[in-house]
Protein backbone atom coordinates (compact mmCIF):
# COMPACT_ATOMS: atom_id res chain seq x y z
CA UNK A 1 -17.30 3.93 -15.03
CA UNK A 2 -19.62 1.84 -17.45
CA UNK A 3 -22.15 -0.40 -15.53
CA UNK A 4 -24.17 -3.04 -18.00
CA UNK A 5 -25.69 -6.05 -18.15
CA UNK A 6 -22.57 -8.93 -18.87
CA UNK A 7 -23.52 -10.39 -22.60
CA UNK A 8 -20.91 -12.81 -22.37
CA UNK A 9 -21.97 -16.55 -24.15
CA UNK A 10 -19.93 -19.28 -23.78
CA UNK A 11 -17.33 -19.36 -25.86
CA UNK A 12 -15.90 -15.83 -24.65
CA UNK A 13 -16.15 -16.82 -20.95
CA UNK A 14 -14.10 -19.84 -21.61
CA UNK A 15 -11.53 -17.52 -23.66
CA UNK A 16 -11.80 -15.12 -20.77
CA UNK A 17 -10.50 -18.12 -18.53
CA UNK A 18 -7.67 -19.01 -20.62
CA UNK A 19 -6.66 -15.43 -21.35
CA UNK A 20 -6.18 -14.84 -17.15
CA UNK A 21 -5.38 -18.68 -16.97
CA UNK A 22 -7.77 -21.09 -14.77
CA UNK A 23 -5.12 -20.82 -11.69
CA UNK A 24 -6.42 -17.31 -10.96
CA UNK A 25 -9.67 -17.41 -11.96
CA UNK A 26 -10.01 -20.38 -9.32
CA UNK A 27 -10.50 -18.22 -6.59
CA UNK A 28 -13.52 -16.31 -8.28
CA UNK A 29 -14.93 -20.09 -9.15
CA UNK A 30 -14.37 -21.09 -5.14
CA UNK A 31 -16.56 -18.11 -4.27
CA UNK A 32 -18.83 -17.87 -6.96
CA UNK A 33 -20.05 -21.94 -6.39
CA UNK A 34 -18.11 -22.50 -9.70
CA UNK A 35 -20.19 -20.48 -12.13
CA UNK A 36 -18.00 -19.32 -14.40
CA UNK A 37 -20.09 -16.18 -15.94
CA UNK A 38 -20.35 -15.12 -12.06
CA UNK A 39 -16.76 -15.75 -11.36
CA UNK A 40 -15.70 -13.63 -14.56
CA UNK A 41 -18.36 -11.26 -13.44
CA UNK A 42 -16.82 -10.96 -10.11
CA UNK A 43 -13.02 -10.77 -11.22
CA UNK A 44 -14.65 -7.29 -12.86
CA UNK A 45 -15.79 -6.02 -9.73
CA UNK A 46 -12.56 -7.16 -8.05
CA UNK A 47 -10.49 -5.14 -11.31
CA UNK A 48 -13.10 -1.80 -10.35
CA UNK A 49 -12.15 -2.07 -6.84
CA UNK A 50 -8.40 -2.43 -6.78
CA UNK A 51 -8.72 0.46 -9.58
CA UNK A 52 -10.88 2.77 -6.77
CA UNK A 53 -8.80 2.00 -3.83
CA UNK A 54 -5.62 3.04 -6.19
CA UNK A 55 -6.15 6.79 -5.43
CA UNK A 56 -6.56 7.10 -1.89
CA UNK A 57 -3.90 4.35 -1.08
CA UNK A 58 -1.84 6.55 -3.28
CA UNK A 59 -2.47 9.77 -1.41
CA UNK A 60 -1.37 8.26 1.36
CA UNK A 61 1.64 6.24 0.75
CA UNK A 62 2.99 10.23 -0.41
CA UNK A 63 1.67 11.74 2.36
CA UNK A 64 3.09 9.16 4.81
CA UNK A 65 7.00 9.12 3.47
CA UNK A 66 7.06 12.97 2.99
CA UNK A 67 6.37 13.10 6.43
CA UNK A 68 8.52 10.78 7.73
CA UNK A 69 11.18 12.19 5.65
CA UNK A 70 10.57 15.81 6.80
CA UNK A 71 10.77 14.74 10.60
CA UNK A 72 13.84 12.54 9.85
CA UNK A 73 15.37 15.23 7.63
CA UNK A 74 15.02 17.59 10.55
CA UNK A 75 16.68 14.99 13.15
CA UNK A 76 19.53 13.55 11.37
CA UNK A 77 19.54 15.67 8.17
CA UNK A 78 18.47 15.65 4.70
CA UNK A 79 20.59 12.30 3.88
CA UNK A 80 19.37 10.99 7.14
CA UNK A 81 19.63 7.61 5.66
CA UNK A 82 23.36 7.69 5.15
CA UNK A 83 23.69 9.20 9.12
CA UNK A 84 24.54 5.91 11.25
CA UNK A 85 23.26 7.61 14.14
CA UNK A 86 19.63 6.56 12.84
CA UNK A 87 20.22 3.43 14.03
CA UNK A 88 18.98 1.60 10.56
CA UNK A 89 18.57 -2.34 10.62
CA UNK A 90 20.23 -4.93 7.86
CA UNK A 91 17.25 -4.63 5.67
CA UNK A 92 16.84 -1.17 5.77
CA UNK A 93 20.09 -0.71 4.48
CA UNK A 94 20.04 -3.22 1.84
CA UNK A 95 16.88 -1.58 0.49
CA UNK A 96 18.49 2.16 0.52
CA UNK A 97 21.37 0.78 -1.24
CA UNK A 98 18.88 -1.15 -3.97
CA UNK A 99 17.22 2.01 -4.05
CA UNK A 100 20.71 4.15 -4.86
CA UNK A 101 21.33 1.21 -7.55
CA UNK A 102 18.57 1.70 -9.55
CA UNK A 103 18.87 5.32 -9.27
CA UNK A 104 22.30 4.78 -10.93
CA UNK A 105 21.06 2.66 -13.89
CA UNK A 106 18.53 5.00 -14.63
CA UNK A 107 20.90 7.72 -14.69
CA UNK A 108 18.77 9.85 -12.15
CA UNK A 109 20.70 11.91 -9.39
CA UNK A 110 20.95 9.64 -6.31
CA UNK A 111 19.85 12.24 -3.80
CA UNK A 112 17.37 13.22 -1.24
CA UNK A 113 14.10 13.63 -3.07
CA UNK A 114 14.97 10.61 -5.62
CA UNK A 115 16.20 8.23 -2.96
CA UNK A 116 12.62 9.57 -1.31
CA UNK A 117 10.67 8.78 -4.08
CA UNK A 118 12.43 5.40 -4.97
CA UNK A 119 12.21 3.71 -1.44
CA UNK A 120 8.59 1.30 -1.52
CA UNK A 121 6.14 1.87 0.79
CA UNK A 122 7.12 -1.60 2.55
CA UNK A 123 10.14 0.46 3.44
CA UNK A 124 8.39 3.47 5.29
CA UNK A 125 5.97 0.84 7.33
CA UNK A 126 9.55 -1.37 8.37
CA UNK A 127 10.70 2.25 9.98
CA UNK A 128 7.58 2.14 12.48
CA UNK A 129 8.56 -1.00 13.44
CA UNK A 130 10.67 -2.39 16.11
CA UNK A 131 13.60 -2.64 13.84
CA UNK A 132 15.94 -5.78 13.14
CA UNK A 133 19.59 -6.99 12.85
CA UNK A 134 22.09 -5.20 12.19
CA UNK A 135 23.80 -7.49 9.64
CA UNK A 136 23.42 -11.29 8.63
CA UNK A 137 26.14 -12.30 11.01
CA UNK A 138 25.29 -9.41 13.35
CA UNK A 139 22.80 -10.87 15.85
CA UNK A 140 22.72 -7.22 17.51
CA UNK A 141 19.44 -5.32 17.16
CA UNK A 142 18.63 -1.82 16.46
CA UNK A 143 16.21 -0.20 18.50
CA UNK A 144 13.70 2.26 16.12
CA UNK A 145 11.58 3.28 19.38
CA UNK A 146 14.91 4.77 20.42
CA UNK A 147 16.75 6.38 17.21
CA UNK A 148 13.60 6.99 14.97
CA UNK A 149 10.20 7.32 16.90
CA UNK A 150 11.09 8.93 19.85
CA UNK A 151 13.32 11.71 18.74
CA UNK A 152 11.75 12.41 14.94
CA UNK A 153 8.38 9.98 13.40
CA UNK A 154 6.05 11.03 16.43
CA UNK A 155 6.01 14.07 14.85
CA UNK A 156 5.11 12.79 11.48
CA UNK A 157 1.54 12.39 12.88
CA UNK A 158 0.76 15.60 14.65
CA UNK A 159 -2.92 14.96 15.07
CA UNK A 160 -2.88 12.28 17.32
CA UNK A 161 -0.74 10.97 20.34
CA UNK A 162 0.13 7.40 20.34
CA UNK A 163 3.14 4.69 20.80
CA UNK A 164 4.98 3.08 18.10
CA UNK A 165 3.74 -0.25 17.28
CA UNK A 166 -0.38 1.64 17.38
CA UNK A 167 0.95 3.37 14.02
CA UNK A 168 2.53 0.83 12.81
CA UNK A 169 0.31 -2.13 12.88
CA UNK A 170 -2.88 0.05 10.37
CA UNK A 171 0.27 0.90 7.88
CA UNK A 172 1.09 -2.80 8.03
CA UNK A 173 -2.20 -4.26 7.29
CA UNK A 174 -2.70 -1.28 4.67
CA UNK A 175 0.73 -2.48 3.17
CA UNK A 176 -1.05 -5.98 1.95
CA UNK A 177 -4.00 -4.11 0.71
CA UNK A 178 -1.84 -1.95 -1.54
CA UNK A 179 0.50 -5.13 -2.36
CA UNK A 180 -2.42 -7.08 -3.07
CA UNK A 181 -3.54 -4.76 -5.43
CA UNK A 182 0.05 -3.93 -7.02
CA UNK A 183 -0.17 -7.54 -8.18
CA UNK A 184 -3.28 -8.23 -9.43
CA UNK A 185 -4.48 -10.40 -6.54
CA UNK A 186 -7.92 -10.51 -4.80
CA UNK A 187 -9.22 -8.42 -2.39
CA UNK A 188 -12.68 -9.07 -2.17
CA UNK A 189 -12.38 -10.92 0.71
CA UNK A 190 -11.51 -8.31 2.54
CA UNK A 191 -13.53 -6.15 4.82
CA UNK A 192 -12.89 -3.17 2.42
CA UNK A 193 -15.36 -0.64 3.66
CA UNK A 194 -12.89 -1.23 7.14
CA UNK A 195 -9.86 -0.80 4.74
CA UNK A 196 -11.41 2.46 3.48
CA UNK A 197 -12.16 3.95 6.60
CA UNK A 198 -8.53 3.23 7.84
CA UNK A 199 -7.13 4.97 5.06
CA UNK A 200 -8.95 8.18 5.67
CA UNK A 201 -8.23 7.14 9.40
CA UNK A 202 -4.25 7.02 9.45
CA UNK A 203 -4.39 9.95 6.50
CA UNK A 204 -5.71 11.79 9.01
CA UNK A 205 -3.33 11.73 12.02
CA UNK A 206 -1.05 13.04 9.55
CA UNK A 207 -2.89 16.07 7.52
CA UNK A 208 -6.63 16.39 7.84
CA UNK A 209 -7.00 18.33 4.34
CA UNK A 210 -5.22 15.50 2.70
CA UNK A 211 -7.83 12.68 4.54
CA UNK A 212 -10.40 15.34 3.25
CA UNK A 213 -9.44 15.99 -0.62
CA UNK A 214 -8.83 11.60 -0.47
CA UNK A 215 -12.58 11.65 0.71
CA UNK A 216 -13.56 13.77 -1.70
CA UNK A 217 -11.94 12.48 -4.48
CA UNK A 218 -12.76 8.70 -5.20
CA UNK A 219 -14.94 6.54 -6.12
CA UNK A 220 -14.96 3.57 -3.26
CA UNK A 221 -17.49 3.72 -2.41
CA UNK A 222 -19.49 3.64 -5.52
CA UNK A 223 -17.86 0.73 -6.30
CA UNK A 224 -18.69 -1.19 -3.48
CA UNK A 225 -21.99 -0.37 -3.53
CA UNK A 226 -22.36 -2.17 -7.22
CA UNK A 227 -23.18 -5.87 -6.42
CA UNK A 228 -20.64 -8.33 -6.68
CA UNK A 229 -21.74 -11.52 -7.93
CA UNK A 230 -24.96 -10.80 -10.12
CA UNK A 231 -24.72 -10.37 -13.81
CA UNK A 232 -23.06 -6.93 -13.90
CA UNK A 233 -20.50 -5.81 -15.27
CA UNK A 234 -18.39 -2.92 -13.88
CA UNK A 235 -15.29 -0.92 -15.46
């Protein structure tokens, strides 16, 4: 990572502007008082930081739906999302069988560790929550404390004892970090030393070596250390 002073003049901020279009630099102008080397400065930093927290949000998103899978694998089998006896909402279906589909295109095998891999990590997070309807004219409910946590995704997280929705609800609010970032939208508004530490946090319940080498290797912290708004330019 290169750190220098910004030697941008005029004319390349304003080409800079129209390049990532005025709409989304807007939100750097709001909280940069409207300078616009600041605000180009700070859309940089923003860039360095969604690039650091890549890594470790990684990590975990693989760490997470390997263990889910291996609990769930163990419960209701190795295709344990074909098995009706998980229980799995509307949604969850529809995004197994979007999953399958694009599996199929691609001409890749549709089974266990490509259906695995292929599933988003908005689709691990849904199966610590409560769970929805079973169809769009189905005004039934599953019940995930009953078919998923309780008999197989407690044990995904074998260093720590706790209910259902206390998993789910750091995954969640890690799930709009990561989405935030897979999109190219800002997160310096966040509190992202707090979204660091929960990474390693929830990592941890699940494989302290893996919260350990994540620790280890990144550079977060770095990154938020470098100032945000003065004339610096990070990358």
């Amino acid at each position: 990572m290169n750190t220098q002073k910004s030697t941008f003049n005029d004319s390349i901020i304003n080409a800079l502007e129209h390049s990532l279009s005025p709409e989304r630099i807007s939100t750097y102008l709001a909280a940069t008082g409207g300078d616009k080397r600041l605000a180009i400065n700070l859309y940089t930093w923003n860039t360095a930081a969604s690039a650091a927290f890549y890594g470790p949000l990684q990590g975990m998103e693989i760490a997470l739906r390997n263990a889910m899978h291996r609990e769930l694998s163990s419960t209701y089998g190795a295709d344990w999302y074909d098995n009706p006896a998980c229980g799995l909402d509307f949604g969850t279906l529809n995004r197994i069988s979007d999953a399958k589909n694009d599996l199929q295109r691609s001409s890749y095998p549709i089974d266990p560790p490509h259906v695995v891999a292929a599933l988003s990590f908005g689709f691990w997070v849904a199966l610590l929550g409560k769970g929805g309807r079973f169809g769009a004219l189905n005004s039934a409910k599953s019940n995930y404390d009953m078919t998923l946590w309780r008999p197989s995704l407690y044990k995904a997280f074998p260093n720590i004892r706790m209910r259902r929705s206390e998993a789910h609800a750091p995954f969640d609010y890690l799930r709009t970090l990561r989405n935030r970032i897979a999109h190219h939208e800002p997160i310096f508004q966040r509190h992202l030393d707090a979204d660091y530490r929960q990474i390693l946090t929830v990592t941890g319940w699940m494989c302290a070596d893996t919260r350990d080498w994540i620790a280890h290797h990144n550079r977060i912290e770095q990154v938020l250390n470098l100032p945000r708004n003065s004339d610096v330019i990070t990358f």
